[in-house]
C-alpha atoms as a PDB file:
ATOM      1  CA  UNK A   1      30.556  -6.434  83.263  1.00  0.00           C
ATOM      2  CA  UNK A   2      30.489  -6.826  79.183  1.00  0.00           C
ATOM      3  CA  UNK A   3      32.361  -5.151  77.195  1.00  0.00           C
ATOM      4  CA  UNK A   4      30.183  -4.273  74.915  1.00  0.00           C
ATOM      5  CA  UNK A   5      27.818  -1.673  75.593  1.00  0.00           C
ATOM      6  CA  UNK A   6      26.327  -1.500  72.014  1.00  0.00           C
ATOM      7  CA  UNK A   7      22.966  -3.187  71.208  1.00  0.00           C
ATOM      8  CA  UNK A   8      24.103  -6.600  69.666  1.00  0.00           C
ATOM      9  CA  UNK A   9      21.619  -7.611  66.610  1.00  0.00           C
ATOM     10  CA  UNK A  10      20.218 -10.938  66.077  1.00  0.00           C
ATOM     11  CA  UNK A  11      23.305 -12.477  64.436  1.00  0.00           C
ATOM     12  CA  UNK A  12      23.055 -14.838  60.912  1.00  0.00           C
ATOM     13  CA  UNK A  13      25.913 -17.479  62.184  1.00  0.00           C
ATOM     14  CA  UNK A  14      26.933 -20.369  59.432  1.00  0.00           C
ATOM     15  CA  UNK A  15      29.142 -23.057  60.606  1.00  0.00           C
ATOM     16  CA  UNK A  16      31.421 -24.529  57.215  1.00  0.00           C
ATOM     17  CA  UNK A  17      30.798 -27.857  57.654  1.00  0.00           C
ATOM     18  CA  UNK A  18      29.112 -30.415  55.473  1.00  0.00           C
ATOM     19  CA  UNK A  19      24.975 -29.726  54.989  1.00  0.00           C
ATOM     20  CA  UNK A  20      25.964 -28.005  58.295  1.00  0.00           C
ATOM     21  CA  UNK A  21      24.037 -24.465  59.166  1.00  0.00           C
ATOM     22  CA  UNK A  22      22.800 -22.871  62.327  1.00  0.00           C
ATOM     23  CA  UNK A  23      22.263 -19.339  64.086  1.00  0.00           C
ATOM     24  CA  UNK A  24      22.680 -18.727  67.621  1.00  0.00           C
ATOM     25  CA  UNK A  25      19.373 -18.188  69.404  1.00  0.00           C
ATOM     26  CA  UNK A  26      19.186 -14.573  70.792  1.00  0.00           C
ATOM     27  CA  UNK A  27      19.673 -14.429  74.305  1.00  0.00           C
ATOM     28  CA  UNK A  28      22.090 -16.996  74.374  1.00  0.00           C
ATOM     29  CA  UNK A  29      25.143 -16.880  76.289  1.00  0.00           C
ATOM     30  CA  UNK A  30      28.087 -15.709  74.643  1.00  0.00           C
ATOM     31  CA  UNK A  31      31.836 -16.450  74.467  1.00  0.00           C
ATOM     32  CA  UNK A  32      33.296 -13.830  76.711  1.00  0.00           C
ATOM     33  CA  UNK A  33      36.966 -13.118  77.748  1.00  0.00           C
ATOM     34  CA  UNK A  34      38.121 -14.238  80.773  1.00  0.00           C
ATOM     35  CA  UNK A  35      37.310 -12.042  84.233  1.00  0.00           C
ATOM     36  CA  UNK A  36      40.384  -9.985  84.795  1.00  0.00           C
ATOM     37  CA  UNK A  37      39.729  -8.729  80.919  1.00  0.00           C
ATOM     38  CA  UNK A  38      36.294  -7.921  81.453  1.00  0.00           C
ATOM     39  CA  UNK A  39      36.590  -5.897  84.337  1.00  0.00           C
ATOM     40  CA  UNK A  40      39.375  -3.400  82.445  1.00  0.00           C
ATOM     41  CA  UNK A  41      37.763  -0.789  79.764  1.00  0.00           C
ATOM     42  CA  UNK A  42      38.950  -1.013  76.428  1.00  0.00           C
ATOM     43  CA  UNK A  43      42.406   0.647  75.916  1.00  0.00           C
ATOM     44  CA  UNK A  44      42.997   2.903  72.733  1.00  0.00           C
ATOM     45  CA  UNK A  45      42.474   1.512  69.552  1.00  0.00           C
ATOM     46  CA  UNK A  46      44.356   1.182  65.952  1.00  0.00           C
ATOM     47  CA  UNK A  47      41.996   1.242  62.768  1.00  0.00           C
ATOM     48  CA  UNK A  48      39.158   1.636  65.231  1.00  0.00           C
ATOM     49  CA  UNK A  49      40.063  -1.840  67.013  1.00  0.00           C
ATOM     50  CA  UNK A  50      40.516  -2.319  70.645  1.00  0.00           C
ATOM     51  CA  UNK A  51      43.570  -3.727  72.071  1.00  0.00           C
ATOM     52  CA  UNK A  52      41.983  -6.097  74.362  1.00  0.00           C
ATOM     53  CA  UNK A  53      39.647  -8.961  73.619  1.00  0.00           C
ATOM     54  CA  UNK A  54      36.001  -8.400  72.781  1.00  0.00           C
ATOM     55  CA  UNK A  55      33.148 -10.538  73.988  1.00  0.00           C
ATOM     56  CA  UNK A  56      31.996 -12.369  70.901  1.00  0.00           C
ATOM     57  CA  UNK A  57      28.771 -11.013  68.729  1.00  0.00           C
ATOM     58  CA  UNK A  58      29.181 -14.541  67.075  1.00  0.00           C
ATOM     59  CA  UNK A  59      30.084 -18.064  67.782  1.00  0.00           C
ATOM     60  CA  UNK A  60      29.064 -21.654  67.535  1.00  0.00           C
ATOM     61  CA  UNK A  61      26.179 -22.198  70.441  1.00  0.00           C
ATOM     62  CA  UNK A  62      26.718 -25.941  70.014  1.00  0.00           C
ATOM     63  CA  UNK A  63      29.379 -28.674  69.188  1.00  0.00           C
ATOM     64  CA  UNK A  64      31.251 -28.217  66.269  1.00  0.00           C
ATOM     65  CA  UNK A  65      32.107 -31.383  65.098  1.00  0.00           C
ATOM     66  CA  UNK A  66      35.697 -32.744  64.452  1.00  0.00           C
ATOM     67  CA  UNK A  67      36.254 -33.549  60.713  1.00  0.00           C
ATOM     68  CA  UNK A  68      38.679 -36.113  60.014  1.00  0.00           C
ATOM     69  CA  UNK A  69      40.905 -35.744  57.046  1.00  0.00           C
ATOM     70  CA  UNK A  70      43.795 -37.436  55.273  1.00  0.00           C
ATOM     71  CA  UNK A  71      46.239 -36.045  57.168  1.00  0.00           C
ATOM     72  CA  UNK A  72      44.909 -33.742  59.434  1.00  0.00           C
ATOM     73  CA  UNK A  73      41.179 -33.951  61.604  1.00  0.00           C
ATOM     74  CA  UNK A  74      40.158 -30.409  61.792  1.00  0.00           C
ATOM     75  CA  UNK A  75      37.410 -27.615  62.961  1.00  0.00           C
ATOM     76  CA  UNK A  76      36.263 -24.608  61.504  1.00  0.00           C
ATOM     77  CA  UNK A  77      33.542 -22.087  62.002  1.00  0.00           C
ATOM     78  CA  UNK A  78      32.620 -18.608  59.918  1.00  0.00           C
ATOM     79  CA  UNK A  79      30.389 -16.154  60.321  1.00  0.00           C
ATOM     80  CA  UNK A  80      29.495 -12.708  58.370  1.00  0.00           C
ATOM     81  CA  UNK A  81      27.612  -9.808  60.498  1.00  0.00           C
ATOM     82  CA  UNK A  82      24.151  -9.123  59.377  1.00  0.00           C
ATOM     83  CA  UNK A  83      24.555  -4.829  59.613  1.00  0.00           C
ATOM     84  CA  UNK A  84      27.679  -3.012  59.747  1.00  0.00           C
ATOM     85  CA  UNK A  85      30.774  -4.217  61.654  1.00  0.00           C
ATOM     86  CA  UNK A  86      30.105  -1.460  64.412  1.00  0.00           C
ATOM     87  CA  UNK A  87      31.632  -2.418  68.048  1.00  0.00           C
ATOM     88  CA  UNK A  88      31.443  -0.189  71.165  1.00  0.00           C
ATOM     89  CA  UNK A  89      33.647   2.774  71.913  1.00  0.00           C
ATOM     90  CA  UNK A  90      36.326   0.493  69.824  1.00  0.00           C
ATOM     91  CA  UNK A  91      36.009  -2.604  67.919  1.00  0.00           C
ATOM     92  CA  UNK A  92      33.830  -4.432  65.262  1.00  0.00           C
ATOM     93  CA  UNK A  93      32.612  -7.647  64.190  1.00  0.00           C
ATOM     94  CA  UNK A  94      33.679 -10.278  66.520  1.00  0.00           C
ATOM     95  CA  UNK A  95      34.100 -13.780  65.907  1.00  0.00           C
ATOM     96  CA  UNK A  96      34.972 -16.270  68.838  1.00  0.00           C
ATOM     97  CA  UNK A  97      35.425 -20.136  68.769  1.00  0.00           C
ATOM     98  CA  UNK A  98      35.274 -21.480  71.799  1.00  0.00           C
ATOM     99  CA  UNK A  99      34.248 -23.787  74.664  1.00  0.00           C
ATOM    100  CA  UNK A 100      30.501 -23.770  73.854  1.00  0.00           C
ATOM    101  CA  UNK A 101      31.587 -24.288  70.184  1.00  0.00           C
ATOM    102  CA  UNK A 102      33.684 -27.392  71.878  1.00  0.00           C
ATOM    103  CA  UNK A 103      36.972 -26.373  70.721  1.00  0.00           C
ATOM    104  CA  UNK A 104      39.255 -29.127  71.320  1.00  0.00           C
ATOM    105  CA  UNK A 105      42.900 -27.530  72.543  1.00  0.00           C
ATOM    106  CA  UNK A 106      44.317 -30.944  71.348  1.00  0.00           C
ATOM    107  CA  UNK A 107      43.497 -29.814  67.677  1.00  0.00           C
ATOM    108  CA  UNK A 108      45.335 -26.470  67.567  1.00  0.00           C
ATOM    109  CA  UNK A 109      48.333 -27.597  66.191  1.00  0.00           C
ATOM    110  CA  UNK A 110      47.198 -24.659  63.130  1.00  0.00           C
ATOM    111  CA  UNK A 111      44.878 -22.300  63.832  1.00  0.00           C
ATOM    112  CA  UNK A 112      44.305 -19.732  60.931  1.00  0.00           C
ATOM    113  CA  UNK A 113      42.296 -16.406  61.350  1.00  0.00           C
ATOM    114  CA  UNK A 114      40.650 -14.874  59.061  1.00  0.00           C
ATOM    115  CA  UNK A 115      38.688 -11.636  58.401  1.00  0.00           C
ATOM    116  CA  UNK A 116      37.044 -10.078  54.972  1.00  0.00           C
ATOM    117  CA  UNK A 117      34.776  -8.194  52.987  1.00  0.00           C
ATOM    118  CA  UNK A 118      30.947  -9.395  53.968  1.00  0.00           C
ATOM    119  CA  UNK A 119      29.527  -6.687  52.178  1.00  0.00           C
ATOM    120  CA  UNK A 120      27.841  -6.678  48.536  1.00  0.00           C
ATOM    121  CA  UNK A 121      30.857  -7.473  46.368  1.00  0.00           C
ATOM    122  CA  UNK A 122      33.094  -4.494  45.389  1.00  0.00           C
ATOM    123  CA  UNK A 123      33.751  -3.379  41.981  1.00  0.00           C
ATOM    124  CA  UNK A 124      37.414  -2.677  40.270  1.00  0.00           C
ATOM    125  CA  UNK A 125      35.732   1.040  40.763  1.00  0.00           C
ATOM    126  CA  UNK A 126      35.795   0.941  44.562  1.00  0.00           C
ATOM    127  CA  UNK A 127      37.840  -2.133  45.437  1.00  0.00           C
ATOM    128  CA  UNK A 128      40.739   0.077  46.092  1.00  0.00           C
ATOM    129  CA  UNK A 129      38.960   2.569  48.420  1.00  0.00           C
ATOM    130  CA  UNK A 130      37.775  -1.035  50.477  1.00  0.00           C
ATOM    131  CA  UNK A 131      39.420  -1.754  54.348  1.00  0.00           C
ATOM    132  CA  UNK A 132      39.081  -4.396  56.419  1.00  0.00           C
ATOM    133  CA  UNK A 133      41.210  -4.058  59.767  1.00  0.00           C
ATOM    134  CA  UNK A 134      41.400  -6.935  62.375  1.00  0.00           C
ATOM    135  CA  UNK A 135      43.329  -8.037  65.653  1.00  0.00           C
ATOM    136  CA  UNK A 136      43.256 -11.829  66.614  1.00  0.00           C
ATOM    137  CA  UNK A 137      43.229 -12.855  69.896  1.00  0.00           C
ATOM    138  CA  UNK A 138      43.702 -16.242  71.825  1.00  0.00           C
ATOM    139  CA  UNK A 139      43.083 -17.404  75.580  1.00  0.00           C
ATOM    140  CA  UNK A 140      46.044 -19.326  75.682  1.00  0.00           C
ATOM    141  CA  UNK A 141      45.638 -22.952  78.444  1.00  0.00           C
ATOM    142  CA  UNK A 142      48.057 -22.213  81.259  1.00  0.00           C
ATOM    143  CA  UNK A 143      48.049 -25.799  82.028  1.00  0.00           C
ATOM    144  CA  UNK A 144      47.768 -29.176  80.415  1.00  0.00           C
ATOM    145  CA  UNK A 145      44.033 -29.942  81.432  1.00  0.00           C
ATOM    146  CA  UNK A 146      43.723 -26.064  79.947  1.00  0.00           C
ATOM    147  CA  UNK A 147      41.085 -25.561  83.153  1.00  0.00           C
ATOM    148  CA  UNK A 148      42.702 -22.479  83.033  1.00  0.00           C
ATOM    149  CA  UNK A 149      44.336 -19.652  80.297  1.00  0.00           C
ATOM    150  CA  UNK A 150      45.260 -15.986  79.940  1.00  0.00           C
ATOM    151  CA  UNK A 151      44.411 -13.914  76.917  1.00  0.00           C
ATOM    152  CA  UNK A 152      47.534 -13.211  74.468  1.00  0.00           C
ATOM    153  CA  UNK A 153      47.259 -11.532  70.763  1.00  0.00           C
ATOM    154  CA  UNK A 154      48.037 -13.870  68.265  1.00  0.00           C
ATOM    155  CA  UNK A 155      48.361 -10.949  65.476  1.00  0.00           C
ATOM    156  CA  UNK A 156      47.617  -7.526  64.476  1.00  0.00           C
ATOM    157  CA  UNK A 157      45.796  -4.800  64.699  1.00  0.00           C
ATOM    158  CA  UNK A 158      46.388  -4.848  60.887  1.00  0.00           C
ATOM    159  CA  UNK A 159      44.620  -3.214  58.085  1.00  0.00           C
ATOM    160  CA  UNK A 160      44.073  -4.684  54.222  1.00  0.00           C
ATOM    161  CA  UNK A 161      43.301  -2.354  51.253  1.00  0.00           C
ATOM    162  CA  UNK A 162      41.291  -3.813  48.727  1.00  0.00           C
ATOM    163  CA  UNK A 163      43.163  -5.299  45.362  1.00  0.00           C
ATOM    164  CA  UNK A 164      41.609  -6.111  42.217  1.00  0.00           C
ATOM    165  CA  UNK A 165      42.533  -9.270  40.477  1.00  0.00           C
ATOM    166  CA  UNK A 166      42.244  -9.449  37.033  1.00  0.00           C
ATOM    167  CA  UNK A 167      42.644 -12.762  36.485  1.00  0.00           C
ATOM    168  CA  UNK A 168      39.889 -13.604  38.876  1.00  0.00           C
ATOM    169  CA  UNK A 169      37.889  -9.918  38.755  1.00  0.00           C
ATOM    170  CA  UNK A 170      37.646 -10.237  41.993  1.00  0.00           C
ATOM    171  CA  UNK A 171      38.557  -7.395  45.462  1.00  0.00           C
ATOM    172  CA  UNK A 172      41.330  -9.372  47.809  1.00  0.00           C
ATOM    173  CA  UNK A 173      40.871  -8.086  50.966  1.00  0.00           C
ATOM    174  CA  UNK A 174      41.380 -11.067  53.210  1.00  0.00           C
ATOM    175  CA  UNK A 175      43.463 -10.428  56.817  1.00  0.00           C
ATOM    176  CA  UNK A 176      44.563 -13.429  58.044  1.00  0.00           C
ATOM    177  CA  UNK A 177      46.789 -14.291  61.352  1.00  0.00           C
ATOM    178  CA  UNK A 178      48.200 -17.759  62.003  1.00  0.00           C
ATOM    179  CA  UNK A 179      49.490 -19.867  65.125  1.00  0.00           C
ATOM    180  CA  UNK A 180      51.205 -23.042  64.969  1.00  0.00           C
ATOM    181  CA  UNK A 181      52.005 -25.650  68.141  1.00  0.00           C
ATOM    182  CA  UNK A 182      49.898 -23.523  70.961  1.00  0.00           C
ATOM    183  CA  UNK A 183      46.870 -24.700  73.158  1.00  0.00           C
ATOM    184  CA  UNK A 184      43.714 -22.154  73.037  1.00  0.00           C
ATOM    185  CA  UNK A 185      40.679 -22.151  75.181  1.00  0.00           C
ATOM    186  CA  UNK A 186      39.494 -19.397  72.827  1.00  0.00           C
ATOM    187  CA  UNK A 187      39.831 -18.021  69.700  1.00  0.00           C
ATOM    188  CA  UNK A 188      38.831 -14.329  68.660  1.00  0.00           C
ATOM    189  CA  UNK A 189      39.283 -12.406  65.745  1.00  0.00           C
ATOM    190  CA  UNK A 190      37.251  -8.541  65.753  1.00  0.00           C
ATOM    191  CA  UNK A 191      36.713  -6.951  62.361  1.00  0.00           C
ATOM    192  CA  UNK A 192      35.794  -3.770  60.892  1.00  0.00           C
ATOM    193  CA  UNK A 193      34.919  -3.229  56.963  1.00  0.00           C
ATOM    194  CA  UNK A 194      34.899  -0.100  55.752  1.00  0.00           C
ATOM    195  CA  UNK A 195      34.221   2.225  52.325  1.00  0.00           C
ATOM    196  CA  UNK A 196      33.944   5.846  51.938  1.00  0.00           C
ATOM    197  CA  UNK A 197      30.618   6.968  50.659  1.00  0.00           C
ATOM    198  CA  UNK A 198      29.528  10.514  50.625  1.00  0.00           C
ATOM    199  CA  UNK A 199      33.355  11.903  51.493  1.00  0.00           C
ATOM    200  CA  UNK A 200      32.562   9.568  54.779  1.00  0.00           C
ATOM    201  CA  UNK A 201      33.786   6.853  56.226  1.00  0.00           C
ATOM    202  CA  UNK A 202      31.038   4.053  56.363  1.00  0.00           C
ATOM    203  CA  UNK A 203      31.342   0.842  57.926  1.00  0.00           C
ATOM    204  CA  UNK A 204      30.243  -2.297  56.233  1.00  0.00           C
ATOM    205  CA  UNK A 205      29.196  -5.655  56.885  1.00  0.00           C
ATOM    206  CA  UNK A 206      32.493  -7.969  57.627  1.00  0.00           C
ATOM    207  CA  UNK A 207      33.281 -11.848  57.487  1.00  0.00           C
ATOM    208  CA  UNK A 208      35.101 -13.711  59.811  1.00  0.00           C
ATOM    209  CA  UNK A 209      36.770 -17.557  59.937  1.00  0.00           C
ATOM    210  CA  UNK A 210      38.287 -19.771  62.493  1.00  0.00           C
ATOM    211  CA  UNK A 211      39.753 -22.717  61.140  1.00  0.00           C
ATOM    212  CA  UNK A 212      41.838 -25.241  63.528  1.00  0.00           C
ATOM    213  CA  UNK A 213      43.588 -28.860  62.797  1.00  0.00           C
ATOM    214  CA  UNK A 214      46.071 -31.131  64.152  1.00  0.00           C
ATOM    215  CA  UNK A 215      48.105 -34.251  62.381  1.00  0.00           C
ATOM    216  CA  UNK A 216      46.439 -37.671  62.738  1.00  0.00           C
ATOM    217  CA  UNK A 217      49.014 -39.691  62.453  1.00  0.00           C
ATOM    218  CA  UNK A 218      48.284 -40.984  59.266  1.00  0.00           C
ATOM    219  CA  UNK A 219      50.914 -38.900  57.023  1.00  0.00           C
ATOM    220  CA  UNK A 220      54.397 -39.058  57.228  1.00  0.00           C
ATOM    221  CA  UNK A 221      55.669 -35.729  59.139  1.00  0.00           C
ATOM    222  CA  UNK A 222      59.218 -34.413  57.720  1.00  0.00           C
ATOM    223  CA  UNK A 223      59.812 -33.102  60.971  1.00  0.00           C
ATOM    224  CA  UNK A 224      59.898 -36.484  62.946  1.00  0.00           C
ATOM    225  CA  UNK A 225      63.102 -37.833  62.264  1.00  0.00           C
ATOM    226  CA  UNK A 226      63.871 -41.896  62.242  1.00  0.00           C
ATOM    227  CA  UNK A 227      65.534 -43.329  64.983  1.00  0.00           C
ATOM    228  CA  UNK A 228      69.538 -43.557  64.342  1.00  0.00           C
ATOM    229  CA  UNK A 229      70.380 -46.880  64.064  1.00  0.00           C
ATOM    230  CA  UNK A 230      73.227 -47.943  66.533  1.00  0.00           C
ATOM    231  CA  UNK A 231      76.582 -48.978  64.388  1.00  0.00           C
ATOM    232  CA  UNK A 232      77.015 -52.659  65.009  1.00  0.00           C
END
């Protein structure tokens, strides 16, 4: 049974990737959470979020292609919600990287979540009254294959006032959660935006970024130590 119970909108997806761009075709499968999840209803939530995993409004419906870098080969995916970041009973915008996406587990060395603003740009007039909230989530591989994997939270619920930066005139309200030496199945991060308009809270449209990478060997690592040579 979803989660969701929320009409889902046709979904504007971009993958960051070079000349890379694609939406998911409606009526495409999405990435859920795992059974046992789905089958509980969504516990009480903090800044509107639920504290259990959502099943994704957006995520890569094909391959997303390994980059290989100087140091580290890596893959990302964004996308920003097309309406307001309006879940269920609980929850927002959610993204989720995933199998169908072809996450590789062997890459998540990193993984960095990120949520934001997706709205029309804010103003040093209403930066400060800006909030984006967000909870990340991972189904973490229970075994080296990772055939199988149970849901953890990898950060969060947390909430981000907006900040104006003069040097940049620009509204900070970036959320971000990282992991570090952990295999994932599945990555989610759900988001809600939100400015008062009208003496009302109003939700807004919301960004989110899943961005994963491993060593490839071709850097030297200051946390492998040399061999100790033996004293003749």
């Amino acid at each position: 049974m979803p989660l969701r119970i929320a009409s889902v909108c046709l979904l504007a997806i971009t993958i960051v990737l070079p000349i890379a761009s694609l939406a998911a075709p409606m009526g495409s499968p999405t990435e859920t959470p795992l059974p046992d999840v789905e089958k509980q209803p969504p516990p009480a939530a903090t800044y509107g979020l639920c504290n259990a995993p959502q099943n994704a409004d957006a995520f890569p419906s094909s391959p997303v292609r390994v980059v290989p870098g100087t140091c580290h080969n890596t893959q990302q995916y964004t996308a920003t919600s097309p309406g307001p970041s309006t879940g269920g009973t609980c929850g927002g915008f959610t993204v989720a990287f995933g199998p169908m996406g072809d996450l590789k587990p062997s890459l998540n060395h990193s993984i960095i979540l990120r949520a934001d603003w997706g709205d029309t740009a804010l103003t040093p007039a209403n930066c400060a009254k800006a909030k984006v909230a967000a909870v990340g989530w991972g189904a973490r591989c229970t075994n080296d294959a990772c055939t199988t994997a149970e849901w953890e939270k990898i950060g969060g619920p947390k909430q981000k006032t907006g900040t104006w930066n003069t040097t940049s005139n620009t509204c900070s309200t970036l959320v971000q959660f990282n992991s570090s030496d952990k295999k994932f199945k599945t990555l989610n991060i759900d988001i809600i935006a939100t400015l008062p308009e009208a003496g009302q809270t109003v939700r807004k449209r919301a960004k989110g970024w899943i961005y994963v990478s491993h060593p490839n060997g071709k850097c030297f690592s200051t946390s492998v130590k040399p061999a100790r040579k033996e004293s003749p």
